[in-house]
Protein backbone atom coordinates (compact mmCIF):
# COMPACT_ATOMS: atom_id res chain seq x y z
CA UNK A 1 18.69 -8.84 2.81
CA UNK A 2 16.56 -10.85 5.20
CA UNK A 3 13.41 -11.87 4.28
CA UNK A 4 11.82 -9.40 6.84
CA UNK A 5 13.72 -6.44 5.33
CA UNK A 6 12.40 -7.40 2.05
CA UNK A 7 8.68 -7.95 2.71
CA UNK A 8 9.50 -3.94 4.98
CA UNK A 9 11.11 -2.92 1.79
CA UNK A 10 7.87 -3.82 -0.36
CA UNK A 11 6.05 -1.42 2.04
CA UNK A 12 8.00 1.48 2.37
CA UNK A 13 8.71 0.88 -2.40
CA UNK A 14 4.80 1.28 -2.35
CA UNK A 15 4.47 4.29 0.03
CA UNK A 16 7.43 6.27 -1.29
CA UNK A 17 6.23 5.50 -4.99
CA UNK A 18 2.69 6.90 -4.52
CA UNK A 19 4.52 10.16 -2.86
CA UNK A 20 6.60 10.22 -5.83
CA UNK A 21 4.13 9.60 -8.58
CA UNK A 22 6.05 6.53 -9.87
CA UNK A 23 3.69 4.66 -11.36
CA UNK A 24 6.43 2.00 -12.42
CA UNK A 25 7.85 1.59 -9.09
CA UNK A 26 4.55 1.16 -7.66
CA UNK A 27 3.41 -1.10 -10.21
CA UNK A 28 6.48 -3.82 -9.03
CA UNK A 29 5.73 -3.91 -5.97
CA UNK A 30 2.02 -6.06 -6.98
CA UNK A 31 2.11 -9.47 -8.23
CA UNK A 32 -0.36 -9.91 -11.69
CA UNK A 33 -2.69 -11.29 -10.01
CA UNK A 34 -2.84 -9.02 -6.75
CA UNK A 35 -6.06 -7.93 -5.23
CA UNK A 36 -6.91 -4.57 -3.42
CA UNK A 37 -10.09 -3.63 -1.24
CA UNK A 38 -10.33 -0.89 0.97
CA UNK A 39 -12.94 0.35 3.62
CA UNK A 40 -13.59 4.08 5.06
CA UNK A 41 -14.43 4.45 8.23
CA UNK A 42 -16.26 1.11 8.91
CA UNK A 43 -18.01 2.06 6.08
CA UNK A 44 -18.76 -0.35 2.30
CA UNK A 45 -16.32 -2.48 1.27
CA UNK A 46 -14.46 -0.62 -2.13
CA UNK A 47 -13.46 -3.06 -4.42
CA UNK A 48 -11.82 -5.53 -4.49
CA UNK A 49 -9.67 -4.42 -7.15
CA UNK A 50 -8.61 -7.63 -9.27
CA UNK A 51 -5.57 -7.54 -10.90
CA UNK A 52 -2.30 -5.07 -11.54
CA UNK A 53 -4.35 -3.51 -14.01
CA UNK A 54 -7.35 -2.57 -11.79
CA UNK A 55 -4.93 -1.95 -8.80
CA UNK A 56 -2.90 0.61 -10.63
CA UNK A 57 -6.17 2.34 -12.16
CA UNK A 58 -7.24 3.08 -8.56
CA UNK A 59 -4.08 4.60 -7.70
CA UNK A 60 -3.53 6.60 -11.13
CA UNK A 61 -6.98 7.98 -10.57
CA UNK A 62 -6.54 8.64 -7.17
CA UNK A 63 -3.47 10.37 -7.78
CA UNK A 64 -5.01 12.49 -10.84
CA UNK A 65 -7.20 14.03 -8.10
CA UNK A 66 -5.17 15.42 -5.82
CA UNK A 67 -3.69 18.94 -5.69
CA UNK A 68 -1.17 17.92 -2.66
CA UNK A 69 1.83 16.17 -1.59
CA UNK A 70 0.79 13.38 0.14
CA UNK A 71 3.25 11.47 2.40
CA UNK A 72 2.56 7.72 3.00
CA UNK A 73 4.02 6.91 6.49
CA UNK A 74 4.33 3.46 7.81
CA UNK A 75 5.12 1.86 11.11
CA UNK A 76 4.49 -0.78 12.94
CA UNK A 77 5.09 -3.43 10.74
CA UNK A 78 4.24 -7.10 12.26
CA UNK A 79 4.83 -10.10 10.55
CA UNK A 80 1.64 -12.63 11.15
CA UNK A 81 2.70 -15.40 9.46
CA UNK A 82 5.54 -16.65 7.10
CA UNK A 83 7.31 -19.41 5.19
CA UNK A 84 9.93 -19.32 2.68
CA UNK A 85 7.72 -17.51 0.02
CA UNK A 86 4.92 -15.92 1.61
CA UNK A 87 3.79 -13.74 4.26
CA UNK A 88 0.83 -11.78 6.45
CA UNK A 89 1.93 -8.87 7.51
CA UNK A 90 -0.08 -5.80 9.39
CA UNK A 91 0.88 -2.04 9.33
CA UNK A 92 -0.22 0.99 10.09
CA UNK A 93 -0.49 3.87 7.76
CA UNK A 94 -0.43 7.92 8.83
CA UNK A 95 -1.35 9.74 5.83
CA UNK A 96 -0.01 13.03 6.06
CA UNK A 97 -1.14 16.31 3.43
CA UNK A 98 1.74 19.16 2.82
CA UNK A 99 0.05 22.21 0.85
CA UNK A 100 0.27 25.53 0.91
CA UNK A 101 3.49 25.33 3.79
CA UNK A 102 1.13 23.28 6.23
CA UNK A 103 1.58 20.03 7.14
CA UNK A 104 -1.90 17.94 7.53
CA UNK A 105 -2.85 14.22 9.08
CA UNK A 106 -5.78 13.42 6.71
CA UNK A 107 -6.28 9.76 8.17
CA UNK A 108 -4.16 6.87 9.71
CA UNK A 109 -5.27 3.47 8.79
CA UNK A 110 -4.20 -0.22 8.86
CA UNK A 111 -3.03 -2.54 6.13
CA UNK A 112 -3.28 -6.27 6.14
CA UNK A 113 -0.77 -7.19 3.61
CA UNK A 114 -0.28 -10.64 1.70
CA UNK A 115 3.13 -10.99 -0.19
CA UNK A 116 4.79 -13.72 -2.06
CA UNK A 117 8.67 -14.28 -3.31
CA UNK A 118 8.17 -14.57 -6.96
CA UNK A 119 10.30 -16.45 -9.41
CA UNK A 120 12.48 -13.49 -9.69
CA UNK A 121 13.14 -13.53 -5.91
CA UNK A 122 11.43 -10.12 -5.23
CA UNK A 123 8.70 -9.96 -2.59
CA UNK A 124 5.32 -8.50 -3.95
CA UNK A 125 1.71 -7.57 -2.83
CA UNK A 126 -0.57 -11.09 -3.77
CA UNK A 127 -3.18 -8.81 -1.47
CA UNK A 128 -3.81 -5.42 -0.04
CA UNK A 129 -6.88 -4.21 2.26
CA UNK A 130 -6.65 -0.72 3.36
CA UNK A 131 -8.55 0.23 6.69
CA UNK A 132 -9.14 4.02 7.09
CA UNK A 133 -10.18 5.63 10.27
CA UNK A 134 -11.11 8.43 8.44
CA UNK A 135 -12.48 9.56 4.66
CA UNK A 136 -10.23 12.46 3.30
């Protein structure tokens, strides 16, 4: 796989595993180290988030307080910058709500992505800011 569909495969692992409630899955797609912030609607900065640990927290909680399916869509993928183990990469993010037999946008957003090619050879989040357009 080229290093491109890697680095979109790290993406797509993250949103699918969220939708899915795979903890696991989610959790290898974030280095040890990795660091999460997020901001709503030009509003604080939340976080950062320091570490798998704290990452995964935020996501198990998140998760815990929802009574939806949630569906993590994204496009646009642009790679910024990259060498042989590391990357910037942008994204957009259309987070779509399915209850009750409707289907919902709650918000679209943009991630700004840093990954690195660990020892293993797998591509992983070193750092993750999420930009919402709108809270939810």
């Amino acid at each position: 796989m080229s290093a491109r569909g890697a680095i979109e495969n790290v993406l797509n692992r993250y949103s699918i595993a969220y939708d899915d409630n795979d903890m696991a899955e989610m959790a290898d797609t974030f280095t040890e180290g990795a660091v999460l912030s997020m901001r709503i609607a030009g509003g604080d900065l939340i976080g950062p988030f320091e570490g798998k640990t704290a990452v995964m927290k935020l996501m198990t909680d998140s998760l815990a307080s929802q009574t939806d399916q949630r569906r993590h869509v994204t496009t646009n993928m642009a790679i910024r910058k990259e060498t042989e183990d590391a990357a910037t990469v942008s994204s957009y993010l259309t987070l779509i709500s399915v209850e009750d037999g409707k289907a919902t946008v709650l918000s679209t957003a943009r991630y700004d992505d840093e990954l690195v090619r660990e020892a293993d050879g797998a591509w992983r989040f070193t750092k993750r800011h999420i930009e919402l357009d709108l809270p939810y």
